[in-house]
Protein backbone atom coordinates (compact mmCIF):
# COMPACT_ATOMS: atom_id res chain seq x y z
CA UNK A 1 173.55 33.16 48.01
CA UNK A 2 175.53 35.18 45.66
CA UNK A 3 172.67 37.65 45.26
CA UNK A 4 172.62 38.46 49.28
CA UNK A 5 176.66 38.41 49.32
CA UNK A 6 176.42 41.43 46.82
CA UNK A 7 173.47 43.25 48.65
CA UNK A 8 175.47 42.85 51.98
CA UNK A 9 178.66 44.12 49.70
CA UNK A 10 176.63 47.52 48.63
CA UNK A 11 175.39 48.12 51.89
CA UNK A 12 178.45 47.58 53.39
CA UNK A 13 179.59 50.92 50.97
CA UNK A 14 176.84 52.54 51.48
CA UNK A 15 177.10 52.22 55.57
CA UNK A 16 180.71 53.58 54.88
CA UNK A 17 179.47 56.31 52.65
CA UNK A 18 177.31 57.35 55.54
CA UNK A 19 179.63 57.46 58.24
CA UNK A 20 182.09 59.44 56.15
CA UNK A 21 179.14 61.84 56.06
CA UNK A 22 177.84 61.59 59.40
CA UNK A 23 181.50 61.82 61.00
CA UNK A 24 181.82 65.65 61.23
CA UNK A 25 177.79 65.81 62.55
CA UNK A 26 178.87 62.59 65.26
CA UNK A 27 181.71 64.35 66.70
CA UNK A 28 179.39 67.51 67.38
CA UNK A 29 176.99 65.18 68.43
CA UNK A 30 179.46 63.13 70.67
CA UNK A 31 181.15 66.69 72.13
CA UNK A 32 177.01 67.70 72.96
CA UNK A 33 176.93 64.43 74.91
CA UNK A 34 180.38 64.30 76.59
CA UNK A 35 179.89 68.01 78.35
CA UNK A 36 177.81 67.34 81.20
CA UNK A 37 174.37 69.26 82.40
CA UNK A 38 176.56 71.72 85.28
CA UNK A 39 179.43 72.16 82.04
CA UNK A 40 176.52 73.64 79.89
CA UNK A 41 175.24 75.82 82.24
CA UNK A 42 178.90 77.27 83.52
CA UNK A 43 179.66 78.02 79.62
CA UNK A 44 175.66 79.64 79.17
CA UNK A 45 176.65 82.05 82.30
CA UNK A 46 179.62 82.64 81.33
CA UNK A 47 178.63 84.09 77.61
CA UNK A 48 175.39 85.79 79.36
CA UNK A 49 178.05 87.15 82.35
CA UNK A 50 175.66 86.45 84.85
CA UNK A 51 172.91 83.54 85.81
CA UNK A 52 170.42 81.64 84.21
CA UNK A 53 167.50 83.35 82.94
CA UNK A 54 165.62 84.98 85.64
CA UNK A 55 167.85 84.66 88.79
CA UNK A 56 170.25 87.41 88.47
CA UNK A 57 167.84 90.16 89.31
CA UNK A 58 166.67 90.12 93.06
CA UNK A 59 162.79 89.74 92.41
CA UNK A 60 162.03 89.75 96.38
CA UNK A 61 163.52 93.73 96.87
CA UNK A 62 161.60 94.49 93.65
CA UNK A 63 158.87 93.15 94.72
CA UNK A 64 159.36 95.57 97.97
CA UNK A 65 160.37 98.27 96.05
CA UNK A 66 156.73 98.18 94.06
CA UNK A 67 154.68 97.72 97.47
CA UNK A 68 156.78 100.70 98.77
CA UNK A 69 154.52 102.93 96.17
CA UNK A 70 157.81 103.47 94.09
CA UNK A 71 157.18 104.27 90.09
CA UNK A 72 158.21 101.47 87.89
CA UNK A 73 160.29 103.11 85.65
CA UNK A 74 162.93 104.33 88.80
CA UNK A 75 162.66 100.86 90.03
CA UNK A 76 163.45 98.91 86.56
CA UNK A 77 166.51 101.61 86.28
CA UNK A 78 167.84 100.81 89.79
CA UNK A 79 167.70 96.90 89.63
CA UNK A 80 169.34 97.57 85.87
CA UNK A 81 166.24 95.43 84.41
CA UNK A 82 163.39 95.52 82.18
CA UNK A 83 160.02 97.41 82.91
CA UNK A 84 158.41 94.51 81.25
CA UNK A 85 160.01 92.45 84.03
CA UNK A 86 159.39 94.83 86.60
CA UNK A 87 155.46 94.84 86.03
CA UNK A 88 155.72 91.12 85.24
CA UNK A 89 157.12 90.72 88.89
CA UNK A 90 154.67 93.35 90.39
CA UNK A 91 151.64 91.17 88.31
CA UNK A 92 153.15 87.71 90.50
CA UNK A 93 153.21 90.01 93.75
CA UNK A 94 149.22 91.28 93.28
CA UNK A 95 148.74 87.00 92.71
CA UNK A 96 150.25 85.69 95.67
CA UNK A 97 148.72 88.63 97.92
């Protein structure tokens, strides 16, 4: 009986020990879970200044813009995106037609 009382004892300071340590790393942890999905996403587009990933360019018009026979290059600079995106978008367009 003794024995166990004593191993209960030293994990009872280790379990302390722990939390100590874990304490700064929970409250991050419990902050991550408090702030909902929507509260994540407002503070992402807020930092990036504009939507989530690839909604804030309008891929329909580039799309148009491309089948219109305009280069790549003057459309990318217009829409203020990438010509990786712009071909990328143009590549999606040549699939679905």
């Amino acid at each position: 009986i003794n024995s166990s009382i004593m191993l209960g004892a030293v994990c009872e300071m280790a379990q302390q020990k722990l939390d100590e340590v874990s304490r700064t790393t929970k409250a991050g942890m419990a902050r991550v879970a408090r702030e909902t999905d929507e509260e994540r996403q407002a503070k992402h587009k807020n930092r990036i200044g504009r939507p989530a990933k690839n909604q804030w360019y309008d891929r329909q018009a580039i799309a148009d813009a491309l089948a219109a026979g305009e280069r790549p290059d003057e459309v990318a600079k217009r829409y203020g995106v990438g010509i990786a995106t712009v071909y990328r978008i143009r590549k999606a367009a040549a699939a679905v037609a």
